[in-house]
PDB file of N, CA and C in Angstrom:
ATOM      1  N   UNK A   1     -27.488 165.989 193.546  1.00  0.00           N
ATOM      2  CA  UNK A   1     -26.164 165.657 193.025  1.00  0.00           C
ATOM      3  C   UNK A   1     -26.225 164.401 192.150  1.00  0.00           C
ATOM      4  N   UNK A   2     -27.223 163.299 192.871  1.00  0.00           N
ATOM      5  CA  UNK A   2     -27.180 162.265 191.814  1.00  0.00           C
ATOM      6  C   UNK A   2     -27.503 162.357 189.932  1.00  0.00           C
ATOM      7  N   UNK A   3     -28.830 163.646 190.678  1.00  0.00           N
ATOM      8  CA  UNK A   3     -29.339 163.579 189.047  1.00  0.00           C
ATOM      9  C   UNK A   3     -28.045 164.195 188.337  1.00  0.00           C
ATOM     10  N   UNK A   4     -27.272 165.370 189.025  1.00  0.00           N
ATOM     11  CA  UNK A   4     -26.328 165.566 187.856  1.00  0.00           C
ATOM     12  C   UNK A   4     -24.989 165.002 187.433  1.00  0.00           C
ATOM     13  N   UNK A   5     -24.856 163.943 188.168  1.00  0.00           N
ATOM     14  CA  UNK A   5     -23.956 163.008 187.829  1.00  0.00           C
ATOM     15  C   UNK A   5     -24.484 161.993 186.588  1.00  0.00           C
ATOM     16  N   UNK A   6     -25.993 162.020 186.797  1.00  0.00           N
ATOM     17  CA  UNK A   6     -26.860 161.031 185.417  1.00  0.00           C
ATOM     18  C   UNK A   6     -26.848 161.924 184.518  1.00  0.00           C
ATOM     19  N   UNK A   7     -27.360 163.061 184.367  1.00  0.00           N
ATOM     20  CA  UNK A   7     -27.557 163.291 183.121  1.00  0.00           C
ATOM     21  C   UNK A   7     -26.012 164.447 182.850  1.00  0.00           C
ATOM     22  N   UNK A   8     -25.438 165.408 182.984  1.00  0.00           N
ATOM     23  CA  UNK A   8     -24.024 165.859 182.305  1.00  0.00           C
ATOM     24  C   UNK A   8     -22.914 165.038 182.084  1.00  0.00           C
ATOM     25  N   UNK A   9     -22.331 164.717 183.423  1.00  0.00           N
ATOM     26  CA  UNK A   9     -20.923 163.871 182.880  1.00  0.00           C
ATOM     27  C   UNK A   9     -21.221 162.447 182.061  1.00  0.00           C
ATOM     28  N   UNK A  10     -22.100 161.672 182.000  1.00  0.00           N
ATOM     29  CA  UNK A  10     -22.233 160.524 181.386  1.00  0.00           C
ATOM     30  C   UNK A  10     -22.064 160.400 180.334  1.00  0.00           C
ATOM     31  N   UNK A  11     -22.300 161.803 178.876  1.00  0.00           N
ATOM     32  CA  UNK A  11     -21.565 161.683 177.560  1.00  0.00           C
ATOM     33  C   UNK A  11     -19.879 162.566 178.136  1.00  0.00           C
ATOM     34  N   UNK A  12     -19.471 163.244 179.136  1.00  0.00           N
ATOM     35  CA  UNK A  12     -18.085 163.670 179.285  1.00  0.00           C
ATOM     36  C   UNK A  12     -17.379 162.293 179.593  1.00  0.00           C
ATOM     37  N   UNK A  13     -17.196 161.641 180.520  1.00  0.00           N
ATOM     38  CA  UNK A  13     -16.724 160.513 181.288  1.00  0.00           C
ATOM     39  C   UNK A  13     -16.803 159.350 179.993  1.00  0.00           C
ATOM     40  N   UNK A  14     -17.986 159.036 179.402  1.00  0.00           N
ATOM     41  CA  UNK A  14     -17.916 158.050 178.489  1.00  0.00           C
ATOM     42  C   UNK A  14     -17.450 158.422 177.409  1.00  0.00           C
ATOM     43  N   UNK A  15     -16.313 158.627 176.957  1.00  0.00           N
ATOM     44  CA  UNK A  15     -15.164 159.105 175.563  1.00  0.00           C
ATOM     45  C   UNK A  15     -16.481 158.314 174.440  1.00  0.00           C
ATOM     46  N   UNK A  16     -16.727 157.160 174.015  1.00  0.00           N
ATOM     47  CA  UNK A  16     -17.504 157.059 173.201  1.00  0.00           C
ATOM     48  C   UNK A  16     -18.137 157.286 172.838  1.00  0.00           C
ATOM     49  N   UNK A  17     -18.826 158.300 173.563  1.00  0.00           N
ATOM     50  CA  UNK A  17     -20.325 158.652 172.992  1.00  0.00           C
ATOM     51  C   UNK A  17     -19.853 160.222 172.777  1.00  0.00           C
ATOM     52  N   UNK A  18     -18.864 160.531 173.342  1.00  0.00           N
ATOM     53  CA  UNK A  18     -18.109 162.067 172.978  1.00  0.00           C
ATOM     54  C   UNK A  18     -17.649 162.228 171.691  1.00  0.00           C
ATOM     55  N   UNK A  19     -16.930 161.173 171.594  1.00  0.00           N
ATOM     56  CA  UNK A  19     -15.923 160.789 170.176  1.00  0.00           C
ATOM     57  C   UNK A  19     -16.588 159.646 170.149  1.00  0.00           C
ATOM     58  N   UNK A  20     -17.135 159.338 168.744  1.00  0.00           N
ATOM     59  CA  UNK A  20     -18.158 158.114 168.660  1.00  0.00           C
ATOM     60  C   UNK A  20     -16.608 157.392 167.489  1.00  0.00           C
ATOM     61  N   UNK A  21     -15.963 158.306 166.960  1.00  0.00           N
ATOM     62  CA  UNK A  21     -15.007 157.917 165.834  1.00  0.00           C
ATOM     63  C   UNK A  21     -13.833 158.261 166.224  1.00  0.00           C
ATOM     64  N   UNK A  22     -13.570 157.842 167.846  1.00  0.00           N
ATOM     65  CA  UNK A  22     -12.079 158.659 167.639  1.00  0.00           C
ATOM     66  C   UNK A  22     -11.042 157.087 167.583  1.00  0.00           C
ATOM     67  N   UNK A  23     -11.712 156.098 167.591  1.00  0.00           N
ATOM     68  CA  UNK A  23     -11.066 154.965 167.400  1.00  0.00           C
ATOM     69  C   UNK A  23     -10.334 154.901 166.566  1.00  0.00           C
ATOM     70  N   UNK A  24     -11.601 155.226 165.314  1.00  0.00           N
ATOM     71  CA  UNK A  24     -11.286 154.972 164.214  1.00  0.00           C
ATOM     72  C   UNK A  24     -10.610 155.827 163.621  1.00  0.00           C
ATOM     73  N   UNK A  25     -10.739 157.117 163.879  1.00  0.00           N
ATOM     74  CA  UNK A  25      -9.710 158.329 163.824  1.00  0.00           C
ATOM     75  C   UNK A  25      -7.893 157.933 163.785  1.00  0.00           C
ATOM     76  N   UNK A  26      -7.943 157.634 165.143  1.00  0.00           N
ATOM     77  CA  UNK A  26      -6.663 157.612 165.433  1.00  0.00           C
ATOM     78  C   UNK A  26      -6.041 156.151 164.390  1.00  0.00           C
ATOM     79  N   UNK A  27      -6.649 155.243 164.013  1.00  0.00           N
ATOM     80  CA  UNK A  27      -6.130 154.221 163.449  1.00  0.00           C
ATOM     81  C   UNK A  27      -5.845 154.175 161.970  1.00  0.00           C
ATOM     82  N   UNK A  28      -6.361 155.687 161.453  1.00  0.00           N
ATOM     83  CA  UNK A  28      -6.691 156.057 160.209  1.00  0.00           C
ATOM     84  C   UNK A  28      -5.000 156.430 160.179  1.00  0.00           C
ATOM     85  N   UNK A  29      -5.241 157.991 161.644  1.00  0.00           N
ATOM     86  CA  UNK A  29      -3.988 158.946 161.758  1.00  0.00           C
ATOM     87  C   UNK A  29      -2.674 157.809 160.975  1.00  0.00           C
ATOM     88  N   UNK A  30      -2.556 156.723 162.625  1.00  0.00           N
ATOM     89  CA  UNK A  30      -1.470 155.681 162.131  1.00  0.00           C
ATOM     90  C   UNK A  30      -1.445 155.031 161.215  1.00  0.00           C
ATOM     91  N   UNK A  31      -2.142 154.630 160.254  1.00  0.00           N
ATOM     92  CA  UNK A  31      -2.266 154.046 159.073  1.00  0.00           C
ATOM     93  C   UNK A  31      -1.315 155.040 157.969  1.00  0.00           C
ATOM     94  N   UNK A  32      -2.051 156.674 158.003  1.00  0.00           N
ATOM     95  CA  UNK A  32      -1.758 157.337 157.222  1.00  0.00           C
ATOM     96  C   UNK A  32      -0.355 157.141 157.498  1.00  0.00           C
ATOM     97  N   UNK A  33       0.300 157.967 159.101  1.00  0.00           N
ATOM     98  CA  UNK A  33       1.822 158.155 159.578  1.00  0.00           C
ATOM     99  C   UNK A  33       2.400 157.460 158.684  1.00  0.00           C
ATOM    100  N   UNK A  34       2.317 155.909 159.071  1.00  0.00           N
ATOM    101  CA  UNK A  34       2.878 155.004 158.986  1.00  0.00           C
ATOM    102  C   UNK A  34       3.555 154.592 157.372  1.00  0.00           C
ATOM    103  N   UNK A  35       2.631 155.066 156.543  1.00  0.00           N
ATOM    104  CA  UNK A  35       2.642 154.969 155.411  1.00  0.00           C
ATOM    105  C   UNK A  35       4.016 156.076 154.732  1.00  0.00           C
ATOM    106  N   UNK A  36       3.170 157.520 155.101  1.00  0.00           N
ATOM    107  CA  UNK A  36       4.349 158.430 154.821  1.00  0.00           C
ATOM    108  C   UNK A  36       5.815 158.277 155.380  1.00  0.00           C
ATOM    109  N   UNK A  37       5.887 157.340 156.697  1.00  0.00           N
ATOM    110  CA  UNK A  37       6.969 157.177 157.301  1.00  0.00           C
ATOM    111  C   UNK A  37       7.778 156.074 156.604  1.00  0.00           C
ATOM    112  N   UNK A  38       7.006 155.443 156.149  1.00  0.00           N
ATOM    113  CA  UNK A  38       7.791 153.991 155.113  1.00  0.00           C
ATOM    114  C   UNK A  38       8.150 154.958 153.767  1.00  0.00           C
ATOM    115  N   UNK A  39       7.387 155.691 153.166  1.00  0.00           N
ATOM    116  CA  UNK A  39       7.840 156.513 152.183  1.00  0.00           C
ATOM    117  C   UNK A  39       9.247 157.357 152.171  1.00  0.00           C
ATOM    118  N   UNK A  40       9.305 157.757 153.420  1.00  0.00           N
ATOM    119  CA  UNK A  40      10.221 158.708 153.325  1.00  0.00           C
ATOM    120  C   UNK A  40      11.627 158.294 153.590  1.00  0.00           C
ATOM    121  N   UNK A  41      11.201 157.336 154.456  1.00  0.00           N
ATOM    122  CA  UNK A  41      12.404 155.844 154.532  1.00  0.00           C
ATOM    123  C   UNK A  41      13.066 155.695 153.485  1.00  0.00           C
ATOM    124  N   UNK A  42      11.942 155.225 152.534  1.00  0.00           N
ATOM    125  CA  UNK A  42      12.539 154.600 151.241  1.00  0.00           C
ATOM    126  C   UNK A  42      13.045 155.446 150.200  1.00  0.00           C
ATOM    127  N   UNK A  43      12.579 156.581 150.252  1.00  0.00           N
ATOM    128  CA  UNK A  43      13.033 157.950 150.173  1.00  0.00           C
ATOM    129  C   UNK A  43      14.778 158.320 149.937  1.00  0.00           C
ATOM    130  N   UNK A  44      14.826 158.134 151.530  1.00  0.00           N
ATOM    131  CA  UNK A  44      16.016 158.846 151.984  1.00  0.00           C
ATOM    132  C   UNK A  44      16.827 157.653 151.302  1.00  0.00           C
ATOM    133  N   UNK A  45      16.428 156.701 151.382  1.00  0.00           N
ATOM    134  CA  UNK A  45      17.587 155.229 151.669  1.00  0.00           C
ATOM    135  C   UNK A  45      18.019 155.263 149.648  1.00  0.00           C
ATOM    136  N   UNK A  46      16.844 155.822 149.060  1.00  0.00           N
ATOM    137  CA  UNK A  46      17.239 156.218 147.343  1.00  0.00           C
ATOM    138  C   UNK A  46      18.053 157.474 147.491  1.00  0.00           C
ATOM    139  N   UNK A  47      17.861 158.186 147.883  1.00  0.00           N
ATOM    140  CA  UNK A  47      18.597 159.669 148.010  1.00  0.00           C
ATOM    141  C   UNK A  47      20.284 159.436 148.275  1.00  0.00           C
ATOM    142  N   UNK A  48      19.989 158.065 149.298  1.00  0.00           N
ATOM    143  CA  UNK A  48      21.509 158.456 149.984  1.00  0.00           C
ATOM    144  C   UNK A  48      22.667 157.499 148.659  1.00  0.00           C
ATOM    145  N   UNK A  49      21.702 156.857 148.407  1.00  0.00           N
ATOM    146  CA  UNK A  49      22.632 155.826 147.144  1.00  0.00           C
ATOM    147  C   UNK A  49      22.503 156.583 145.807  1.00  0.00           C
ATOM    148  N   UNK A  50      22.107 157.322 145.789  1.00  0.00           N
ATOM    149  CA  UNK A  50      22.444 158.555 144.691  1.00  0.00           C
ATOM    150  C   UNK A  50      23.508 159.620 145.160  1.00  0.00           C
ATOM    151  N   UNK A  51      23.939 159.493 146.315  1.00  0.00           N
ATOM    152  CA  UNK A  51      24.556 160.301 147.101  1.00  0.00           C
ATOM    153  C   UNK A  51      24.471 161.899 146.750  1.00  0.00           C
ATOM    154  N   UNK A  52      23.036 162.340 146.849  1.00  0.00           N
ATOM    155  CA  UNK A  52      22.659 163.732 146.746  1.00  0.00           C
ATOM    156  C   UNK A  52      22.066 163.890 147.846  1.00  0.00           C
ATOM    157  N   UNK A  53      23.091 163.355 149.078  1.00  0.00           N
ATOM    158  CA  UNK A  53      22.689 164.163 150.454  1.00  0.00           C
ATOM    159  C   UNK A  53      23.426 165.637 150.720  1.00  0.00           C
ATOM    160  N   UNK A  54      23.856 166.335 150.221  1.00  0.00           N
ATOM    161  CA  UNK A  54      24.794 167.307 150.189  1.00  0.00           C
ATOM    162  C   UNK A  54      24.049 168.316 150.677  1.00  0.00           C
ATOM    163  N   UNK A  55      23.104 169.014 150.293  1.00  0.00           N
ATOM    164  CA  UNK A  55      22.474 170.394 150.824  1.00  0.00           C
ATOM    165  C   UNK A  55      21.076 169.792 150.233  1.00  0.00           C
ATOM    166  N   UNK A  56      20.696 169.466 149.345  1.00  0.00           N
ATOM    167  CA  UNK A  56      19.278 169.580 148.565  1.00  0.00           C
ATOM    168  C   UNK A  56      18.197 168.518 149.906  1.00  0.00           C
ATOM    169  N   UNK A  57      18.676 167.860 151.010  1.00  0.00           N
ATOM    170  CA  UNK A  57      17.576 167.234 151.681  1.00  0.00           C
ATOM    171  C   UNK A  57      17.022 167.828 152.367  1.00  0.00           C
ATOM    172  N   UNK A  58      16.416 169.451 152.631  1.00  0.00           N
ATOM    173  CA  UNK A  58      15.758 169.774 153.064  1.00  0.00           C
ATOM    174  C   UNK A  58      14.997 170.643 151.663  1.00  0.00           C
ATOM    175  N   UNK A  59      15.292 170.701 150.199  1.00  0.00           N
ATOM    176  CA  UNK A  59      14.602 170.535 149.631  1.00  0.00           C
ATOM    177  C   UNK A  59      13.798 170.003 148.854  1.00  0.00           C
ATOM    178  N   UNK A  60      14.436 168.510 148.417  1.00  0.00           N
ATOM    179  CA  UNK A  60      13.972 167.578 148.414  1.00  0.00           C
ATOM    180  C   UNK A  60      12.777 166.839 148.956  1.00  0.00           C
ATOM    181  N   UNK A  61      12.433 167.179 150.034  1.00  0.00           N
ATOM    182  CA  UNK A  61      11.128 166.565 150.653  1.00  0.00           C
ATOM    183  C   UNK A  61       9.745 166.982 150.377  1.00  0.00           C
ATOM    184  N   UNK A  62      10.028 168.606 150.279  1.00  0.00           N
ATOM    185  CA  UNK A  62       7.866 169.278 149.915  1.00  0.00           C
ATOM    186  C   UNK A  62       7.928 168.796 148.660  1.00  0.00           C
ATOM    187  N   UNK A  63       8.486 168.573 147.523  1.00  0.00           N
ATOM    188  CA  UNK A  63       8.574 168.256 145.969  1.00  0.00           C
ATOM    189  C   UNK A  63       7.948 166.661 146.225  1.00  0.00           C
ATOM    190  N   UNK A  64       8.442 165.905 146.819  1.00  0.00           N
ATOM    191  CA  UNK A  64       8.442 164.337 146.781  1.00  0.00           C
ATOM    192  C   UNK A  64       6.681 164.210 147.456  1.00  0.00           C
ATOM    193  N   UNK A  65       6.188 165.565 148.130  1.00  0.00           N
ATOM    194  CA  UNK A  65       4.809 165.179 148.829  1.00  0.00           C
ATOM    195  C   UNK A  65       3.664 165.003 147.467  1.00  0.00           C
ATOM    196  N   UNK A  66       3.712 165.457 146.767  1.00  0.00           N
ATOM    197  CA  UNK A  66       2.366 165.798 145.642  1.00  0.00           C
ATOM    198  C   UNK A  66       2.168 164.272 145.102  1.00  0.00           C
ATOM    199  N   UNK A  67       3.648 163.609 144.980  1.00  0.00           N
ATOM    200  CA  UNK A  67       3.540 162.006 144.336  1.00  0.00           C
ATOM    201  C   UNK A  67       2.759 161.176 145.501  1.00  0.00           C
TER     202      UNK A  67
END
C-alpha cells in the first residue's frame, strides 16, 4: 500500500505537477473576464446615454465583440 501511495496519487494529490499552468491559467481567465467585463460596462453605460436601450441590446452585443 505504501508503494502505491508513492508512486500514483503523488502527481493526482499534488495539483502542480497535474496542472503545472493552472495558476497561470486561471489568472489569464480573470485578466481576460475582467477586461471584457469593464468593456461591456462601458458599453452599456454609452448605450444607455444614447438612449438606444429599447429592443436592439440583445443585438447590440455579438457586433461590439470583433472590436
Amino acid at each position: 500500500m505504501a508503494a502505491t501511495t508513492m508512486n500514483m496519487p503523488s502527481h493526482i494529490q499534488n495539483g502542480s505537477v497535474f496542472y503545472p499552468s493552472l495558476d497561470a491559467y486561471n489568472s489569464a481567465i480573470y485578466e481576460y473576464t475582467r477586461k471584457q467585463f469593464e468593456e461591456a460596462q462601458r458599453d452599456a453605460h454609452h448605450r444607455s446615454q444614447k438612449r438606444q436601450t429599447s429592443g436592439s441590446r440583445s443585438q447590440s452585443n455579438p457586433s461590439r465583440r470583433s472590436a
